[in-house]
Protein backbone atom coordinates (compact mmCIF):
# COMPACT_ATOMS: atom_id res chain seq x y z
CA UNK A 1 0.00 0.00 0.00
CA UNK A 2 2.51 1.87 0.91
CA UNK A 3 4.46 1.82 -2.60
CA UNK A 4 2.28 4.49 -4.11
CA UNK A 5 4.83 7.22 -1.85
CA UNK A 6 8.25 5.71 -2.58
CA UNK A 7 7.70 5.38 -6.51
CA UNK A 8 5.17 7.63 -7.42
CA UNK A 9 5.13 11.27 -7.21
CA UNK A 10 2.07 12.05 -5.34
CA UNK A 11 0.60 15.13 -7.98
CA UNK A 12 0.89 12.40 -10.22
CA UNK A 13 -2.37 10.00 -8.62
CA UNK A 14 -4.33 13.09 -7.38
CA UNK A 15 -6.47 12.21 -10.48
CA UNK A 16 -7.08 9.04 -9.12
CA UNK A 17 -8.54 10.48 -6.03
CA UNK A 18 -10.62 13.74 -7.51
CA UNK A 19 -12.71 15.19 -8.56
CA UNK A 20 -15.23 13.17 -6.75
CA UNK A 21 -18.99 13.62 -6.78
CA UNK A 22 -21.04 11.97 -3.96
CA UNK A 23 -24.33 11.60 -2.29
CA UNK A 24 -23.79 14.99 -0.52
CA UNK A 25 -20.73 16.86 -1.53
CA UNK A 26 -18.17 17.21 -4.53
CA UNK A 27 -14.09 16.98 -4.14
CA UNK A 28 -11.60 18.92 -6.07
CA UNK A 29 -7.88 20.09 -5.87
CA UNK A 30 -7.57 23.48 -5.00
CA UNK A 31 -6.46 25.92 -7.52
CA UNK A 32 -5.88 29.90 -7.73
CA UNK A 33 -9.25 31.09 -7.58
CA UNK A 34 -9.57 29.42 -4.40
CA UNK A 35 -7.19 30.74 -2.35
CA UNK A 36 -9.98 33.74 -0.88
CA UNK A 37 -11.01 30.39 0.95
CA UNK A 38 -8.13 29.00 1.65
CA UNK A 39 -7.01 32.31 3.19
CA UNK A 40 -10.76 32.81 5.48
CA UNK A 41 -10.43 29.32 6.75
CA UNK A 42 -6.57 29.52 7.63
CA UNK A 43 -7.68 32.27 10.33
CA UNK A 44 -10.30 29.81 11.83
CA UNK A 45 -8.81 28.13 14.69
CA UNK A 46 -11.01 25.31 14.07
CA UNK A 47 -8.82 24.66 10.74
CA UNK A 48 -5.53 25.61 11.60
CA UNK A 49 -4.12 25.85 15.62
CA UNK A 50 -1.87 28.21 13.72
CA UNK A 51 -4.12 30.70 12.21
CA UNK A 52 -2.15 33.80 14.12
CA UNK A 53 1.16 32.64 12.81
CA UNK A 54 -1.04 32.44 9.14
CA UNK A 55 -1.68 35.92 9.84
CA UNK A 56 1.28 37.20 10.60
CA UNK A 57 3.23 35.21 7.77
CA UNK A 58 0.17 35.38 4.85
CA UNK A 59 -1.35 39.07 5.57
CA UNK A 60 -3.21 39.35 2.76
CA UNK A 61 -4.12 37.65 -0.70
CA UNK A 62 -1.23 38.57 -2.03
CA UNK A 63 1.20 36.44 0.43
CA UNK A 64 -0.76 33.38 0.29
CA UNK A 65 -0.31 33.61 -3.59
CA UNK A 66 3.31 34.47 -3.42
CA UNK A 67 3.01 30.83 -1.22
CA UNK A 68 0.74 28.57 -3.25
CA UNK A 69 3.15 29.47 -6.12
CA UNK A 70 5.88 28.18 -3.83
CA UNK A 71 4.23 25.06 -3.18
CA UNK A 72 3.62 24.24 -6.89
CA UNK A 73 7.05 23.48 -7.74
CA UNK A 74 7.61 20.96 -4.82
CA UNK A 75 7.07 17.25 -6.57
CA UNK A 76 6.06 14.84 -4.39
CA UNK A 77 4.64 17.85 -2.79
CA UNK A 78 4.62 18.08 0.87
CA UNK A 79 1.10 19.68 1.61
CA UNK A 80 -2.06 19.02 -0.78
CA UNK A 81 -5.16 20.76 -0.47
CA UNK A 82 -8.99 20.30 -1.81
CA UNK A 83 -11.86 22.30 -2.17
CA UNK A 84 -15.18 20.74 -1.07
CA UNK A 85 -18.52 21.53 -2.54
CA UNK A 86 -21.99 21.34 -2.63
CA UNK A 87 -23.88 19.70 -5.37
CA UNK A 88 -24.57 23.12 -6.95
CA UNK A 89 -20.59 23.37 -7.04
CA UNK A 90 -20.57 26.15 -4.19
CA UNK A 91 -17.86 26.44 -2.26
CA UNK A 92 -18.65 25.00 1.10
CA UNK A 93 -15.58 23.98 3.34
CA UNK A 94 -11.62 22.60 2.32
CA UNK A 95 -9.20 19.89 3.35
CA UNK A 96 -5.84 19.59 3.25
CA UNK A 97 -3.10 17.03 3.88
CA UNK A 98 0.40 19.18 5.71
CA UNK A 99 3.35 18.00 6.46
CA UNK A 100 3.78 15.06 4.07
CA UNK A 101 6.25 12.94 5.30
CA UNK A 102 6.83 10.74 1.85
CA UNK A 103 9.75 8.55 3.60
CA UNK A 104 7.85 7.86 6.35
CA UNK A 105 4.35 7.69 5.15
CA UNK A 106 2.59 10.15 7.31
CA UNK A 107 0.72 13.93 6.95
CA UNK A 108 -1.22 15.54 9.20
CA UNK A 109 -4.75 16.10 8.20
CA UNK A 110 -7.29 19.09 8.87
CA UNK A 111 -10.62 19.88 7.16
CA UNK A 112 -12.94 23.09 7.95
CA UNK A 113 -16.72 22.95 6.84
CA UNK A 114 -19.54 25.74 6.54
CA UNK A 115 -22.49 24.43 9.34
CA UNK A 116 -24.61 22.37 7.93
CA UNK A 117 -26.25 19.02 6.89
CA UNK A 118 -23.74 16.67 9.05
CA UNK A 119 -23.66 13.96 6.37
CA UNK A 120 -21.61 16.70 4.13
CA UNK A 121 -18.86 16.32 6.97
CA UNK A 122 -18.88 12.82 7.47
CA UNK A 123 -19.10 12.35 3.73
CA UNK A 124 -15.85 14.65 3.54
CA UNK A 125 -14.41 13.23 5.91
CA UNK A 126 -14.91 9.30 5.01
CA UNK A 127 -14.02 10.24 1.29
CA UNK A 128 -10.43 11.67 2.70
CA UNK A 129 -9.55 8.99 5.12
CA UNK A 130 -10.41 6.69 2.44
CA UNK A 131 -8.48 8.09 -0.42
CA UNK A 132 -5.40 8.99 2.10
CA UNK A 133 -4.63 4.99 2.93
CA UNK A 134 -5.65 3.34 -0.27
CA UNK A 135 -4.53 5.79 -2.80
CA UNK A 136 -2.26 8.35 -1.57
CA UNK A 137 -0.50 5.02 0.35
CA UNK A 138 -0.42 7.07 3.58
CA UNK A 139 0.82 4.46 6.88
CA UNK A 140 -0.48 6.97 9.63
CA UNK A 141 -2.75 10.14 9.48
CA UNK A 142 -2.22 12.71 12.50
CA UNK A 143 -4.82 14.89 13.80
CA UNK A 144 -3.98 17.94 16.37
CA UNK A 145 -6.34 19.25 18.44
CA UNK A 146 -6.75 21.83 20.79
CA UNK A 147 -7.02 20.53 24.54
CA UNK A 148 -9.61 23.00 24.77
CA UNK A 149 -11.30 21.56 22.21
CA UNK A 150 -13.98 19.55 23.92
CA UNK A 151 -16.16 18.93 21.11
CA UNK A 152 -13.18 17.04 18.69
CA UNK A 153 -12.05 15.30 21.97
CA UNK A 154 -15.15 13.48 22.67
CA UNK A 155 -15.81 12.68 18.98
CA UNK A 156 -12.10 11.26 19.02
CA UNK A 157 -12.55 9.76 22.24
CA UNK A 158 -15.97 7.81 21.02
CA UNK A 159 -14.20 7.06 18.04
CA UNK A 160 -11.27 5.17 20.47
CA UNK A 161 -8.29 6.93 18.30
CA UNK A 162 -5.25 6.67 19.01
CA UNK A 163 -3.79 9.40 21.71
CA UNK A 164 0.03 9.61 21.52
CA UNK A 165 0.40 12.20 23.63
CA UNK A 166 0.53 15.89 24.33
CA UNK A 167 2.19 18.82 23.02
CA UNK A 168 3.30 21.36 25.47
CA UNK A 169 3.15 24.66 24.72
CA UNK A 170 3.21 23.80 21.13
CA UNK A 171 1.69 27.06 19.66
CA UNK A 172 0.86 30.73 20.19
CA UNK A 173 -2.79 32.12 20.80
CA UNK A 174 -3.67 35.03 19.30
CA UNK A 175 -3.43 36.52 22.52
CA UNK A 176 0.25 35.58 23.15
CA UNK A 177 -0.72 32.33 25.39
CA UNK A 178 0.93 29.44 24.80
CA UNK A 179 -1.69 26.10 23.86
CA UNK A 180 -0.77 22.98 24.24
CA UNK A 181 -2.11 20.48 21.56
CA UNK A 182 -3.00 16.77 22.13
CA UNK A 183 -1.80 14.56 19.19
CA UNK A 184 -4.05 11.79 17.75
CA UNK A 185 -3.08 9.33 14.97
CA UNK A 186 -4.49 6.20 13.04
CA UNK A 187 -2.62 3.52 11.06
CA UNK A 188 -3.49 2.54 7.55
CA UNK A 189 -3.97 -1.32 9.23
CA UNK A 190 -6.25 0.29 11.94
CA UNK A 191 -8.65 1.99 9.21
CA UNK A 192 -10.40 -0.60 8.03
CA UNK A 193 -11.84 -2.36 10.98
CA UNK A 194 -11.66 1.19 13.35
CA UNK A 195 -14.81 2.37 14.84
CA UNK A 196 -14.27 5.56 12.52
CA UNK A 197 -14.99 3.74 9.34
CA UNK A 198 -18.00 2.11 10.69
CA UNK A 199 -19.29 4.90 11.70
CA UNK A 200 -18.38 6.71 8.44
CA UNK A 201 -19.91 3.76 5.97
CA UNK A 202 -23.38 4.24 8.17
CA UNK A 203 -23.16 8.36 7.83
CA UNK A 204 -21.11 9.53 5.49
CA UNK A 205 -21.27 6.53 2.79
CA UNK A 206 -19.02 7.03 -0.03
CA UNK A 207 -21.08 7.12 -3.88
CA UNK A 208 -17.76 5.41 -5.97
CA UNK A 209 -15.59 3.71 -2.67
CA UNK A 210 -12.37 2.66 -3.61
């Protein structure tokens, strides 16, 4: 599974994985004309738990095009991003993949969604799992979250993920506190038979599953 990583460039099978049109949602890569969004939801802490270092770094438009430029000429590239959409193709939330660790088979994974109809997010969120261990070839998928993030926790802790531990300290609030963020992770030979993906094939059922 995991062979996809050390001899493929990963831009290279993104059309195996998108666009994707399901029961509640569409998938596509992220291009230029997206990057308004990209730029709103990398101020929401609920995206990024470092939306004030976003700020400071990408202060306007401008920056984060200077940056998604940047990131086009990296192949394997190390963070991938996709637009999700409603079935009227309006813009509705985004995911992306950071961090991509291609030697080691690992990224960290976030994804921000307008409220809504809930099977939109577990659609989303099934679909990316999915596509992240069987086609990307991904061995573990990381999620941070916020301690103070109560609402994530207990959906984590229902979902029995993995807890490796806690970051101290790990990032700045936009008031100057320090956070500190808990680290969870799954394995690509955890997916299949995790509570997650049960949960995910009752609620978020994928149209075309690979």
């Amino acid at each position: 599974m995991q062979q996809h990583l050390r001899h493929d460039p990963l831009r290279r099978i993104l059309s195996l994985a998108w666009p994707y049109r399901g029961h509640s949602i569409a998938i596509r890569p992220l291009d230029e004309a997206d990057l308004p969004l990209l730029h709103h939801a990398s101020s929401m802490d609920g995206f990024s738990h470092f939306a004030p270092q976003q700020a400071r770094l990408y202060p306007d438009l401008a920056a984060r095009q200077a940056r998604f430029a940047l990131l086009q000429e990296f192949d394997p590239p190390f963070e991938i991003s996709a637009v999700i959409e409603d079935l009227d193709a309006q813009a509705i939330g985004m995911m992306t993949l950071s961090g991509i660790d291609h030697l080691n088979g690992k990224a960290e994974f976030a994804i921000f969604l307008q409220p809504g109809a809930p099977q939109r997010l577990w659609e989303a969120w099934h679909y990316a799992m999915a596509q992240a261990f069987t086609v990307f070839g991904l061995y573990k998928l990381v999620f941070l979250v916020s301690a103070h993030n109560q609402r994530v926790l207990r959906l984590l802790t229902r979902f029995a993920m993995h807890q490796e531990g806690c970051l101290r300290g790990e990032v700045v609030a936009e008031d100057g506190a320090r956070l500190d963020l808990l680290r969870y992770a799954m394995l690509a030979e955890e997916w299949p038979a995790s509570r997650l993906a049960a949960f995910l094939a009752r609620r978020g059922p994928l149209k075309n599953p690979e």
